[in-house]
PDB file of N, CA and C in Angstrom:
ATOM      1  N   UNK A   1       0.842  -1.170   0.000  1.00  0.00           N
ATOM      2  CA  UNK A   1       0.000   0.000   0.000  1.00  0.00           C
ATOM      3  C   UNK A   1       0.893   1.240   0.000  1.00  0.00           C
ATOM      4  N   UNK A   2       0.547   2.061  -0.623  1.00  0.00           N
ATOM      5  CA  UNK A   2       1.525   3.627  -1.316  1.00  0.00           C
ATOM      6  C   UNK A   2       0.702   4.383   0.196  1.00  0.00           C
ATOM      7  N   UNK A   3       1.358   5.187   0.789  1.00  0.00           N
ATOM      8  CA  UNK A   3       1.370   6.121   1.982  1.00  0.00           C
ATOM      9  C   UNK A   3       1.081   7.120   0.959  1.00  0.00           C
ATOM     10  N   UNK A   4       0.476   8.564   1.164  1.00  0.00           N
ATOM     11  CA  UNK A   4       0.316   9.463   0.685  1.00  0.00           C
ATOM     12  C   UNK A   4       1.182  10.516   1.597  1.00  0.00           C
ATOM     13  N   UNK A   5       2.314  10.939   2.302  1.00  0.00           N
ATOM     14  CA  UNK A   5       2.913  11.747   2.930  1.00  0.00           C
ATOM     15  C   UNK A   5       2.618  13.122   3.360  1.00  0.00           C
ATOM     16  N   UNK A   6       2.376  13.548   1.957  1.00  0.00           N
ATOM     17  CA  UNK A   6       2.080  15.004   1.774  1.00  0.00           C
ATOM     18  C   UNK A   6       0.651  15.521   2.787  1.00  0.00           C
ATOM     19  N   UNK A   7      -0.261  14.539   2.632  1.00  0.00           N
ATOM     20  CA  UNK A   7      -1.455  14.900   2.846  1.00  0.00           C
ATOM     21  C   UNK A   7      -1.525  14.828   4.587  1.00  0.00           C
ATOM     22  N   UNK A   8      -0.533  13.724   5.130  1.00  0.00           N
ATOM     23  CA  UNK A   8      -0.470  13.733   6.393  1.00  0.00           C
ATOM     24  C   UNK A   8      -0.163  14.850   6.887  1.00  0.00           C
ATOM     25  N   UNK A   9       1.232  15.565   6.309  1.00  0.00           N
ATOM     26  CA  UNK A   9       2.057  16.775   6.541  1.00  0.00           C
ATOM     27  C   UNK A   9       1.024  18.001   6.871  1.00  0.00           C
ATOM     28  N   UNK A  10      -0.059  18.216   6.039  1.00  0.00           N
ATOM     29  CA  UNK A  10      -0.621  18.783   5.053  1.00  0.00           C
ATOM     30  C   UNK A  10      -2.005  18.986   6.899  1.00  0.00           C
ATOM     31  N   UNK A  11      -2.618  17.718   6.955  1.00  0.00           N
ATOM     32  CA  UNK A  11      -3.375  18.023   7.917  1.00  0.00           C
ATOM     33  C   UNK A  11      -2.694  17.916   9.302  1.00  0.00           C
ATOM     34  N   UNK A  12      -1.861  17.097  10.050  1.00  0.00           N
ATOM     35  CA  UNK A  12      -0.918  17.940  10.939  1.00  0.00           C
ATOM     36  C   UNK A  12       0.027  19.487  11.102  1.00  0.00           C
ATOM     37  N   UNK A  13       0.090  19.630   9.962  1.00  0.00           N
ATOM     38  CA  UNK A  13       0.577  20.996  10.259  1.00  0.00           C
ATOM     39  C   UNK A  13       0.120  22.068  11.132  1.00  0.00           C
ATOM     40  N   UNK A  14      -0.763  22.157  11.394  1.00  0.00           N
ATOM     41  CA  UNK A  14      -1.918  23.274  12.045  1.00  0.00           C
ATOM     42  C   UNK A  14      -2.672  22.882  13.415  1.00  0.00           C
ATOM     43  N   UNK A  15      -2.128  21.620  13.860  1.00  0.00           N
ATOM     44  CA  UNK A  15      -2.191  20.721  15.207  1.00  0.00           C
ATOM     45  C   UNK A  15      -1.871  21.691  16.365  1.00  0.00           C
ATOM     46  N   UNK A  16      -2.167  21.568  17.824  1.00  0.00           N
ATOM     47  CA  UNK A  16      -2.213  22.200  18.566  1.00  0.00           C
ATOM     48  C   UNK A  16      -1.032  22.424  19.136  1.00  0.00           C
ATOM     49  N   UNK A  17      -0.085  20.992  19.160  1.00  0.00           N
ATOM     50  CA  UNK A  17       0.851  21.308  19.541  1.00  0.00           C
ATOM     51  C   UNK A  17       2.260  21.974  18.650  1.00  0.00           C
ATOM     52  N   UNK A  18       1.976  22.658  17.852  1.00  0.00           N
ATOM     53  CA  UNK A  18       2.319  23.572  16.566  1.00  0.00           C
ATOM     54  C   UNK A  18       2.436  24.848  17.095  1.00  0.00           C
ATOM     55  N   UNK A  19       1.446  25.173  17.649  1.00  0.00           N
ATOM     56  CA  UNK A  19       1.369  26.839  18.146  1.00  0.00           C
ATOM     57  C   UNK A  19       2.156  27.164  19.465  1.00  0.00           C
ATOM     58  N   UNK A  20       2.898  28.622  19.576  1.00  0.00           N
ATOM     59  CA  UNK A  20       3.724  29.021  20.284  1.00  0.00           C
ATOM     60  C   UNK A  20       2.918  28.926  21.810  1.00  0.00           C
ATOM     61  N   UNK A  21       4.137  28.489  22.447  1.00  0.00           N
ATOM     62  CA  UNK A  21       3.177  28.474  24.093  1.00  0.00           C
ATOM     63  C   UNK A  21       3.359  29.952  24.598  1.00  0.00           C
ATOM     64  N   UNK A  22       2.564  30.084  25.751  1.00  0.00           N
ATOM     65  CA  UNK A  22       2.664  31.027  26.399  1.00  0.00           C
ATOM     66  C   UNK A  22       4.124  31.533  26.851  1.00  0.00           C
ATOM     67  N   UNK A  23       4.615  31.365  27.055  1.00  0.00           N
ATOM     68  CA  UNK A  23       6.267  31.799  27.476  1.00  0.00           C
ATOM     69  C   UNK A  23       7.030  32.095  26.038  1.00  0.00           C
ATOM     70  N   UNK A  24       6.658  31.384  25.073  1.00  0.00           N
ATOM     71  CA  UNK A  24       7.387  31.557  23.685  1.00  0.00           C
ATOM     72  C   UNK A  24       6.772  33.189  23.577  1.00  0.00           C
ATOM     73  N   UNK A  25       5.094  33.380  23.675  1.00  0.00           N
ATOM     74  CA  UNK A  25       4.528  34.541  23.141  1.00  0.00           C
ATOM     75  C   UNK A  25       4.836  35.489  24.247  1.00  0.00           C
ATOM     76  N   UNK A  26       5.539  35.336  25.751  1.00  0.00           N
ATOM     77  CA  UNK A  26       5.872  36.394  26.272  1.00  0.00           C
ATOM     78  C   UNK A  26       7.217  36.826  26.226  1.00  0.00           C
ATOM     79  N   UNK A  27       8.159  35.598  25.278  1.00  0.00           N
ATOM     80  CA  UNK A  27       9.199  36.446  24.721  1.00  0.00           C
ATOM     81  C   UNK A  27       9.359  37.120  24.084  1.00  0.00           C
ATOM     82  N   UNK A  28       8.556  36.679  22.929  1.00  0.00           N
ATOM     83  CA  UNK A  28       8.626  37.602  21.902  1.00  0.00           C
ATOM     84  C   UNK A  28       8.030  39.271  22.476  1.00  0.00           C
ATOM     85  N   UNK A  29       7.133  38.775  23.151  1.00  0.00           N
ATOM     86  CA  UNK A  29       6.547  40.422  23.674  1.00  0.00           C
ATOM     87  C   UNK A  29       7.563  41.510  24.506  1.00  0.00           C
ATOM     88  N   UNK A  30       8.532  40.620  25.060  1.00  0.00           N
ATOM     89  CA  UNK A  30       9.646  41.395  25.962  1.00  0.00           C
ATOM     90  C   UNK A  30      10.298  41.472  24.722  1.00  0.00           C
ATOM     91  N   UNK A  31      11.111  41.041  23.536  1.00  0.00           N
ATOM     92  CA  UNK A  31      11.950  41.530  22.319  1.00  0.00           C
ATOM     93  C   UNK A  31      11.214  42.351  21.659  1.00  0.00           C
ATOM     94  N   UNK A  32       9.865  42.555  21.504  1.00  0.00           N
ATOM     95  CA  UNK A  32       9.361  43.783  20.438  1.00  0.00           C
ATOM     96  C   UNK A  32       9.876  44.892  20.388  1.00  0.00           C
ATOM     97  N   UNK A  33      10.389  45.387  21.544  1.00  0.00           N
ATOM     98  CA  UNK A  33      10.848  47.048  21.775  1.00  0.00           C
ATOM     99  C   UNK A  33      12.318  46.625  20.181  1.00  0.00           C
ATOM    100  N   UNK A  34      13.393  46.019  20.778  1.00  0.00           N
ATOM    101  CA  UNK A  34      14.299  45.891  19.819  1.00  0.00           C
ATOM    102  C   UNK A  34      13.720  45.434  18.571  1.00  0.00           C
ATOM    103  N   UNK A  35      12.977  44.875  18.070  1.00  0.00           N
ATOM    104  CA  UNK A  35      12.544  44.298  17.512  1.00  0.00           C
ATOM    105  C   UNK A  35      11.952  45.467  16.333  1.00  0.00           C
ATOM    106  N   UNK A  36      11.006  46.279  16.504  1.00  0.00           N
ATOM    107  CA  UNK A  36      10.600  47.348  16.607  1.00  0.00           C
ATOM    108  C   UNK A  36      11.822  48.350  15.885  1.00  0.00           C
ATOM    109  N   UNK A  37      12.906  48.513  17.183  1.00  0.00           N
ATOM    110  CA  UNK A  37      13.972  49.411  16.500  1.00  0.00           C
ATOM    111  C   UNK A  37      14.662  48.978  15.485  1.00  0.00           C
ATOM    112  N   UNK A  38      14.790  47.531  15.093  1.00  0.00           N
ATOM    113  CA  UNK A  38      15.926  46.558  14.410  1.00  0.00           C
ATOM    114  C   UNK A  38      14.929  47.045  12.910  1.00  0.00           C
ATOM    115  N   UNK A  39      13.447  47.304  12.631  1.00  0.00           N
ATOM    116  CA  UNK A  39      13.015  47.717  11.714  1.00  0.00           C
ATOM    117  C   UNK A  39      12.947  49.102  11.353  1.00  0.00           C
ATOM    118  N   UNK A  40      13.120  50.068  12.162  1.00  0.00           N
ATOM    119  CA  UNK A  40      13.537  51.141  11.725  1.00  0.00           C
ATOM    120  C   UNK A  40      14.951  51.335  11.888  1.00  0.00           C
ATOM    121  N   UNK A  41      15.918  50.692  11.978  1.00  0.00           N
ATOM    122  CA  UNK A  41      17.270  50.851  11.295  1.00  0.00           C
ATOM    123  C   UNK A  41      16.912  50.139   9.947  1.00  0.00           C
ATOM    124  N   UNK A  42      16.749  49.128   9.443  1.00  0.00           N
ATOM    125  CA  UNK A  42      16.509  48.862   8.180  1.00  0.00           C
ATOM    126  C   UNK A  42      15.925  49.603   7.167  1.00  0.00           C
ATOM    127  N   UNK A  43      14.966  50.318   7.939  1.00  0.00           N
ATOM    128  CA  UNK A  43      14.236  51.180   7.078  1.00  0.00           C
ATOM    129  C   UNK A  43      14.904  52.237   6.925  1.00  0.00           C
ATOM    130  N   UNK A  44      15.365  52.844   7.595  1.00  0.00           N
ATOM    131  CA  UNK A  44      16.603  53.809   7.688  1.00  0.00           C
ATOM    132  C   UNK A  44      17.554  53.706   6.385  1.00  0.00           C
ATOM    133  N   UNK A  45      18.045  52.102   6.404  1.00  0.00           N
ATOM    134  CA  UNK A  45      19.198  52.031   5.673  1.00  0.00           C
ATOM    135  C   UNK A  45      18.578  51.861   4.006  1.00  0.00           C
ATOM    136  N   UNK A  46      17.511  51.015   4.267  1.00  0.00           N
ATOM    137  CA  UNK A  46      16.978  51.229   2.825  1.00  0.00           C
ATOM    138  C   UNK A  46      16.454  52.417   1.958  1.00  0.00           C
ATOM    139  N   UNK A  47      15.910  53.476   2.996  1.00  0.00           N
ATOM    140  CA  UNK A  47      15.909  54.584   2.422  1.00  0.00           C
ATOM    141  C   UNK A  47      16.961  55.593   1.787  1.00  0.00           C
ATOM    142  N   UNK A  48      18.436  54.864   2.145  1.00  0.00           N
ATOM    143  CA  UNK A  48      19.642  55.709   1.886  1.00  0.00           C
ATOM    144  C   UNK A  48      19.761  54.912   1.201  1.00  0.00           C
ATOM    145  N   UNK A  49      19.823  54.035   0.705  1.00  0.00           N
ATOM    146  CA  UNK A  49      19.967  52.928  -0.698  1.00  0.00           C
ATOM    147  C   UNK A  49      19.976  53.768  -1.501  1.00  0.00           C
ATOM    148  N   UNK A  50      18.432  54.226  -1.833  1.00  0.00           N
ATOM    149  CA  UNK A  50      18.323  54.226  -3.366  1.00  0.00           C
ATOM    150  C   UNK A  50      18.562  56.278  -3.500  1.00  0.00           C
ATOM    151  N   UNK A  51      19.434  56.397  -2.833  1.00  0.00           N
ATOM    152  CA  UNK A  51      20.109  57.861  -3.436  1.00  0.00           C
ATOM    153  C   UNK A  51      21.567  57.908  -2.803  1.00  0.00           C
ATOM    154  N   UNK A  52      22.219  59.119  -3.006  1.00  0.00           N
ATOM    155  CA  UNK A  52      23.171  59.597  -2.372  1.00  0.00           C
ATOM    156  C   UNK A  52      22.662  59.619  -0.342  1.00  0.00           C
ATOM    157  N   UNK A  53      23.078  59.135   0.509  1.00  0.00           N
ATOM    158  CA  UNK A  53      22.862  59.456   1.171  1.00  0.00           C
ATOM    159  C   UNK A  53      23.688  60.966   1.842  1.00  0.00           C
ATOM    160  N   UNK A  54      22.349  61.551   2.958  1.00  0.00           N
ATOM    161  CA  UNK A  54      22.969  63.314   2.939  1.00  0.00           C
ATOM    162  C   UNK A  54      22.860  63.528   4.705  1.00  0.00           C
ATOM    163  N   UNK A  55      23.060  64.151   4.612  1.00  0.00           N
ATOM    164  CA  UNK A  55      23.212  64.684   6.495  1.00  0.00           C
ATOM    165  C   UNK A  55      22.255  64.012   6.796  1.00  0.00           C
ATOM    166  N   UNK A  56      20.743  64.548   6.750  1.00  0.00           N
ATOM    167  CA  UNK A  56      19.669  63.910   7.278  1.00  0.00           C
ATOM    168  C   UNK A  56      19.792  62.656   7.496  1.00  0.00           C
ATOM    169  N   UNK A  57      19.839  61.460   5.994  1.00  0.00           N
ATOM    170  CA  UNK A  57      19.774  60.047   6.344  1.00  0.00           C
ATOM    171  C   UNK A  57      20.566  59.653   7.133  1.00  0.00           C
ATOM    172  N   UNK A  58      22.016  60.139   7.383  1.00  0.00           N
ATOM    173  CA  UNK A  58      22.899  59.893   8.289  1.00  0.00           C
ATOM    174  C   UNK A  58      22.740  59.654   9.356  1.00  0.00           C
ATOM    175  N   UNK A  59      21.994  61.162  10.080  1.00  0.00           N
ATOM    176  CA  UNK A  59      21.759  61.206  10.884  1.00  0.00           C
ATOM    177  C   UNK A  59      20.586  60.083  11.652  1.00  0.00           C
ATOM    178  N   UNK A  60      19.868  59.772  10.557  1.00  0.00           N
ATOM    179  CA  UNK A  60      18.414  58.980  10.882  1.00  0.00           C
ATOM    180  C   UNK A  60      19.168  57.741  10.981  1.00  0.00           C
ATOM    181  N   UNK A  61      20.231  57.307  10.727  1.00  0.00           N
ATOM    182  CA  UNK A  61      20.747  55.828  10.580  1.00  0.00           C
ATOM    183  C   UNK A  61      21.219  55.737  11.707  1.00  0.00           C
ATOM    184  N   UNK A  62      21.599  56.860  12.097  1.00  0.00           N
ATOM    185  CA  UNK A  62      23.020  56.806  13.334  1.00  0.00           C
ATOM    186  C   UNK A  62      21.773  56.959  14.569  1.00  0.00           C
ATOM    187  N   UNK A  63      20.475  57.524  14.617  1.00  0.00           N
ATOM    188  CA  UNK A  63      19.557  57.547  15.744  1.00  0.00           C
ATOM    189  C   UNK A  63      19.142  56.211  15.858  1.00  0.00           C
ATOM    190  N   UNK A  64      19.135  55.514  14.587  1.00  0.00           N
ATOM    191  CA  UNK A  64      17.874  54.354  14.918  1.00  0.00           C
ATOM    192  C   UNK A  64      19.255  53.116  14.903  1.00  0.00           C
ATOM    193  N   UNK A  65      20.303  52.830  15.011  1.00  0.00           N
ATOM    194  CA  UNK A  65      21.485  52.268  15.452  1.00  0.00           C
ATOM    195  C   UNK A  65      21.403  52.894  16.775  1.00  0.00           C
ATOM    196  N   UNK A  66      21.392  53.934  16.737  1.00  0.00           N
ATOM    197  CA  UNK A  66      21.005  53.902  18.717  1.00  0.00           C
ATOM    198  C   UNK A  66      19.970  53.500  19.737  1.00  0.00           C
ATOM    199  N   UNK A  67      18.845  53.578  18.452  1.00  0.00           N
ATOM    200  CA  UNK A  67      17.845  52.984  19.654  1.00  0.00           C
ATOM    201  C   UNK A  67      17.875  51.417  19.488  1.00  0.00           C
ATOM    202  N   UNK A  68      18.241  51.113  18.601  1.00  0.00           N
ATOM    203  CA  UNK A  68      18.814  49.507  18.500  1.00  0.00           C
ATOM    204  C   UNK A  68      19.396  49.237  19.816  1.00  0.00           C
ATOM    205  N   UNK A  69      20.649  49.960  19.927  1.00  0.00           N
ATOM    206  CA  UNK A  69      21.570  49.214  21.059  1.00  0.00           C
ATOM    207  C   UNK A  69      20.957  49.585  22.271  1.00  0.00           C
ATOM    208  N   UNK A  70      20.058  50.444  22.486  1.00  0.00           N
ATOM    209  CA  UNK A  70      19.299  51.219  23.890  1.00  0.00           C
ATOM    210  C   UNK A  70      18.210  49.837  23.839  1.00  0.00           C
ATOM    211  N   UNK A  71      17.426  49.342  23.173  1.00  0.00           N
ATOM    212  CA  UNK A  71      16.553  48.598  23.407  1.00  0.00           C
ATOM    213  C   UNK A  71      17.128  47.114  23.609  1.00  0.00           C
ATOM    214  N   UNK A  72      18.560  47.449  23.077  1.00  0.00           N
ATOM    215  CA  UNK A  72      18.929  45.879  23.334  1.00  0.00           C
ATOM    216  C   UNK A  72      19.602  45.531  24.737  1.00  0.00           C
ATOM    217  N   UNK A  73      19.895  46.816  25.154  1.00  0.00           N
ATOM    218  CA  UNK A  73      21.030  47.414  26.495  1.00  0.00           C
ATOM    219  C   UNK A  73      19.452  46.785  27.609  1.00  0.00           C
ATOM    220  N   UNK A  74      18.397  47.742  26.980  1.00  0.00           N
ATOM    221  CA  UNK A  74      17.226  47.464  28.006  1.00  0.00           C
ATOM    222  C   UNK A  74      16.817  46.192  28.295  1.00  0.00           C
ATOM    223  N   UNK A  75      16.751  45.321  27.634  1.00  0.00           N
ATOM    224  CA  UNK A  75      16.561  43.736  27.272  1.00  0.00           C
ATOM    225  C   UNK A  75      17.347  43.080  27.843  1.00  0.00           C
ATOM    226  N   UNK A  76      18.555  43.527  27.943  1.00  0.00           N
ATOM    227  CA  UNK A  76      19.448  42.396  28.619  1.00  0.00           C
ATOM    228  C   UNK A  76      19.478  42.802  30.149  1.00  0.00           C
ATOM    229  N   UNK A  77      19.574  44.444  30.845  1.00  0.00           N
ATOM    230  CA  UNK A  77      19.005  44.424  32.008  1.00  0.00           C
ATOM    231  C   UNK A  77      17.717  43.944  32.482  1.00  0.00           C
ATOM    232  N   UNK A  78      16.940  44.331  31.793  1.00  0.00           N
ATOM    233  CA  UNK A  78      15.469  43.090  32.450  1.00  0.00           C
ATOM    234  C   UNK A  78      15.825  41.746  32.763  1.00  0.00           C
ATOM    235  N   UNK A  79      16.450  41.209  31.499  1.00  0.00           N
ATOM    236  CA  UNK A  79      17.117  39.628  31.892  1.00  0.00           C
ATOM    237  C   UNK A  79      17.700  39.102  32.834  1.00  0.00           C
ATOM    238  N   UNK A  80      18.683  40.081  33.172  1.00  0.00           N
ATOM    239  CA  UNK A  80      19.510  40.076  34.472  1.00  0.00           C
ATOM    240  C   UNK A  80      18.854  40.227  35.520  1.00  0.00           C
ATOM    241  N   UNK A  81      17.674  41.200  35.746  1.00  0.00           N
ATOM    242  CA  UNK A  81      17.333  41.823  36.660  1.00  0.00           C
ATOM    243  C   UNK A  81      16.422  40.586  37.301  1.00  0.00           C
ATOM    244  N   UNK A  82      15.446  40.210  36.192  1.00  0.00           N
ATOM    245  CA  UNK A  82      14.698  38.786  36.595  1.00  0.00           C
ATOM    246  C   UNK A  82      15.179  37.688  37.016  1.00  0.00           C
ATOM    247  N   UNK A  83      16.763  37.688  36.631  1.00  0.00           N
ATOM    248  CA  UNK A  83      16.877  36.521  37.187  1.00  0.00           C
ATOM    249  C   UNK A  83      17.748  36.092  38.550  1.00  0.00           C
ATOM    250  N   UNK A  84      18.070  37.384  38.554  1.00  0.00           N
ATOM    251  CA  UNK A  84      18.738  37.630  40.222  1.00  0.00           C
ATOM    252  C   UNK A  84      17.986  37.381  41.058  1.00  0.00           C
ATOM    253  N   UNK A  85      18.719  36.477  42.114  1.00  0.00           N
ATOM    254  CA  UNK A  85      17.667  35.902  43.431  1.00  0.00           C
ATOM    255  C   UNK A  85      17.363  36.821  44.192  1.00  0.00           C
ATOM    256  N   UNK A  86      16.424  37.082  44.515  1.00  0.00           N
ATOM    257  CA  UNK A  86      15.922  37.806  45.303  1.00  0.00           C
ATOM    258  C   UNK A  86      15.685  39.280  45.153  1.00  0.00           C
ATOM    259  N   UNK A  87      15.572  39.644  43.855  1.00  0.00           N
ATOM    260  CA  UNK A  87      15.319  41.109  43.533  1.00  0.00           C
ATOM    261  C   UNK A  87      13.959  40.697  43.133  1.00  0.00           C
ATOM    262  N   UNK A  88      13.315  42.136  42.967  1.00  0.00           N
ATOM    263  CA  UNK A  88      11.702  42.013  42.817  1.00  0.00           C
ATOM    264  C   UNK A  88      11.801  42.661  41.068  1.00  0.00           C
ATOM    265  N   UNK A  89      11.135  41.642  40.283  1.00  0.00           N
ATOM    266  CA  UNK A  89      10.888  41.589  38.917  1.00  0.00           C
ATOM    267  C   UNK A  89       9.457  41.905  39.100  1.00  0.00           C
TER     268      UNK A  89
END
């Protein structure tokens, strides 16, 4: 007898135990801030793509590279902060 594979794939895919658990979806919710900034540096940089870039874009690249590392600076103190014994998170 020929197995059909695909079709198994096909209706398991979308199974319950598929979807992000609760702790997966409250990570991601503590990374949004960086997450967030990591897309406006991109956007930043793609907007200086398609010309000469000039003071302004510069400047907009070099802010949103900062709030990159500020949101990532913030992220890793929360991390720390939670996981120190006996501090209040």
């Amino acid at each position: 007898m020929n197995h059909i594979v695909t079709v198994q794939d096909a209706v398991t895919a979308f199974a319950d135990f598929m979807e992000p658990t609760d702790a997966e979806l409250d990570a991601i919710e503590r990374e949004m801030p960086v997450i967030l900034a990591g897309v406006d540096l991109v956007d930043a940089q793609i907007t200086a793509l398609d010309r000469m870039p000039n003071e302004v874009d510069a400047r907009r690249i070099r802010r949103a590279r900062n709030r990159v590392l500020a949101a990532r600076r913030d992220l890793a103190n929360r991390s720390t902060d939670a996981t120190r014994p006996g501090g209040a998170a």
